[in-house]
C-alpha atoms as a PDB file:
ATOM      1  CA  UNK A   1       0.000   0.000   0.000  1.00  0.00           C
ATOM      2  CA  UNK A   2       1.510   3.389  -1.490  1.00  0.00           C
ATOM      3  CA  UNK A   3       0.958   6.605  -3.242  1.00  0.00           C
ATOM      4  CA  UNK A   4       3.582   5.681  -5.530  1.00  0.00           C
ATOM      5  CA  UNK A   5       2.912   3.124  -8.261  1.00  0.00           C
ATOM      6  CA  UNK A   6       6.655   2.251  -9.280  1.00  0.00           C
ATOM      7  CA  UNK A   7       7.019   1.012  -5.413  1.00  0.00           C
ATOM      8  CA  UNK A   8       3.350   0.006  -4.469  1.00  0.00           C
ATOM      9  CA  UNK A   9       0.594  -1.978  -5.949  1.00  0.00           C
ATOM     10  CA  UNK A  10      -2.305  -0.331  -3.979  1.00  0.00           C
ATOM     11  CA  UNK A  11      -3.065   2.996  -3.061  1.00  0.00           C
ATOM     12  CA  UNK A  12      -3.921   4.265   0.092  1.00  0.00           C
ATOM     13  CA  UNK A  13      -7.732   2.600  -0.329  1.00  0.00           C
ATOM     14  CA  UNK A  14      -7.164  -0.334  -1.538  1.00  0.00           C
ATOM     15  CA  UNK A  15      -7.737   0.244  -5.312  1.00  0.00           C
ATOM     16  CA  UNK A  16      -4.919  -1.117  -7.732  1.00  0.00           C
ATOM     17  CA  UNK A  17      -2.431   1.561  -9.155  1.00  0.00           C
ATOM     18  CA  UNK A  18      -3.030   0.248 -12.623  1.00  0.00           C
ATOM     19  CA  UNK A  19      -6.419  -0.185 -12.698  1.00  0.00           C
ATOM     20  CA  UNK A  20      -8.938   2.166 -10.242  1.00  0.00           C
ATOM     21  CA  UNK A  21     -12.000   0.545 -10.397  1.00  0.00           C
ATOM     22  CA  UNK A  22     -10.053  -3.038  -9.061  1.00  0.00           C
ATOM     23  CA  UNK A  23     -10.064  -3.005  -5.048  1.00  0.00           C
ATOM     24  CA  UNK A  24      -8.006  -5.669  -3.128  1.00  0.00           C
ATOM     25  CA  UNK A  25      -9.398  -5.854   0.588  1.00  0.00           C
ATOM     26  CA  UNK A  26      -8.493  -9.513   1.466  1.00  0.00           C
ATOM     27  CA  UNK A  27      -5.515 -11.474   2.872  1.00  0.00           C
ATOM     28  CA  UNK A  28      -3.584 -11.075  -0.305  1.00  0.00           C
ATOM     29  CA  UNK A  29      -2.829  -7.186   0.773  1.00  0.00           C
ATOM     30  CA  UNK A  30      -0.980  -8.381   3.743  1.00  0.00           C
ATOM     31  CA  UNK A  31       2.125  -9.759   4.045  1.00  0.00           C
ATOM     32  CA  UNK A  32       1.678 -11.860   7.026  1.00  0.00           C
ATOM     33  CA  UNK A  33      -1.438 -11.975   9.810  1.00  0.00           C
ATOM     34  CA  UNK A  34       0.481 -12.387  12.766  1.00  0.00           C
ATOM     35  CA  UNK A  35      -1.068 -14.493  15.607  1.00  0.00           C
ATOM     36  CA  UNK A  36      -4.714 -13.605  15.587  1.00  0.00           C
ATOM     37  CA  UNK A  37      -7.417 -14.122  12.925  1.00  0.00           C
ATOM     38  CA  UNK A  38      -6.974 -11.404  10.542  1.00  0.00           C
ATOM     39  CA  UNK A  39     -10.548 -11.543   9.755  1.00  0.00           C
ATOM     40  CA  UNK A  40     -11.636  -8.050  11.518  1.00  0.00           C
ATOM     41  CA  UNK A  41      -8.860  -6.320   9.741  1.00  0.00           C
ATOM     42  CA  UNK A  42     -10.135  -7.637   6.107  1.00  0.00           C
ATOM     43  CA  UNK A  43     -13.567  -6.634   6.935  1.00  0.00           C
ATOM     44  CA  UNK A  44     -12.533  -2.602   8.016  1.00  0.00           C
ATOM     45  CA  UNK A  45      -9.927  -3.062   5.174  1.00  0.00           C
ATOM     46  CA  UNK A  46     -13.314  -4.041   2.798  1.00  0.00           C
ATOM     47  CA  UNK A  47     -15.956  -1.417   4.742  1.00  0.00           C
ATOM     48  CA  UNK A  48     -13.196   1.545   4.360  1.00  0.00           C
ATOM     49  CA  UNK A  49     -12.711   0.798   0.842  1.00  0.00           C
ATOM     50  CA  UNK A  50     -15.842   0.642   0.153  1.00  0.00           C
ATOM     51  CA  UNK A  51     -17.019   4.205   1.816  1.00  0.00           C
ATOM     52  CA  UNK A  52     -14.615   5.815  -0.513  1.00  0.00           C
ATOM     53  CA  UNK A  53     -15.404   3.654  -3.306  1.00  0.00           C
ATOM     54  CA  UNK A  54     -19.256   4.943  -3.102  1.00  0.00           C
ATOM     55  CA  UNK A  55     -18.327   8.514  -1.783  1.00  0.00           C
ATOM     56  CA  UNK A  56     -16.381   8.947  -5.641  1.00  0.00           C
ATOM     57  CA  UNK A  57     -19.780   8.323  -7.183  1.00  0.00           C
ATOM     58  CA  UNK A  58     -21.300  11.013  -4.792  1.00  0.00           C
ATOM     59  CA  UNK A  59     -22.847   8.886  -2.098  1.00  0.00           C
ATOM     60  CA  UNK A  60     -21.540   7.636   1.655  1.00  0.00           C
ATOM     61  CA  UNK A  61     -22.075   4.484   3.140  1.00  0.00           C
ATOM     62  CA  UNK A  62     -21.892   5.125   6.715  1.00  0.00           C
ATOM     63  CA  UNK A  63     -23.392   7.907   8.784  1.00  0.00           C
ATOM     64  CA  UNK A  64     -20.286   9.861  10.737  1.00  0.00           C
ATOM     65  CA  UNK A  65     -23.170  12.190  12.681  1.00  0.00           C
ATOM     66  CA  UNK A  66     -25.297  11.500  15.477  1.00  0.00           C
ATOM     67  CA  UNK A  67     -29.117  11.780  14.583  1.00  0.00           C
ATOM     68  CA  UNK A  68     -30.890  15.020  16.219  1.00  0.00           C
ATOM     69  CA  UNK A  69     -33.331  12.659  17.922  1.00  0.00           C
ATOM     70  CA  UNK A  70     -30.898  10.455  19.696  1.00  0.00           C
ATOM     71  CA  UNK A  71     -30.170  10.854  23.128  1.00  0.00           C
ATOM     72  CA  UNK A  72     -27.054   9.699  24.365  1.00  0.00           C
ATOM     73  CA  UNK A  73     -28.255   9.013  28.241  1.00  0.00           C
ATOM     74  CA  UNK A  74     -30.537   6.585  27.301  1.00  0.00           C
ATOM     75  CA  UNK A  75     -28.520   4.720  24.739  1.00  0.00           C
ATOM     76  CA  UNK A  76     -27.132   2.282  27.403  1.00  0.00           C
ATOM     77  CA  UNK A  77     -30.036   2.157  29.958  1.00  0.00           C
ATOM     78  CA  UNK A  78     -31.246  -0.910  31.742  1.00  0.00           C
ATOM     79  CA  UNK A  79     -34.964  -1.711  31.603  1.00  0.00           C
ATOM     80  CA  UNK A  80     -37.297  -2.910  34.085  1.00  0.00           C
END
């Protein structure tokens, strides 16, 4: 993962220098997984590169605000 495509084959979200509408999100953009399962990593690697991939055509996948009608104090309260 790079900026430059002489020493990189990905750029910073995943997409392939040569070819920008290729994105590689699973193991094979690691180099090793050291000694847990890698599995959360692919799937943030997969949801970021997705966010961008939709926010280039004009749209967002995830919501980064906090709805006006939410209240925090009750978002963790016990009932009964």
């Amino acid at each position: 993962m790079g900026r430059d495509p002489k020493t990189s084959m990905r750029n910073e979200w995943s997409q392939l220098h040569a070819c920008k509408n290729v994105f590689v999100t699973d193991g094979a953009c690691t180099t090793s997984t050291g000694n847990q399962s890698p599995s959360l990593l692919y799937m943030a690697l997969t949801a970021r590169a997705v966010d961008h991939a939709a926010s280039e055509q004009g749209g967002r996948i995830y919501e980064t605000t906090v709805p006006q009608s939410a209240d925090p104090s009750t978002r963790f309260a016990r009932s009964g």
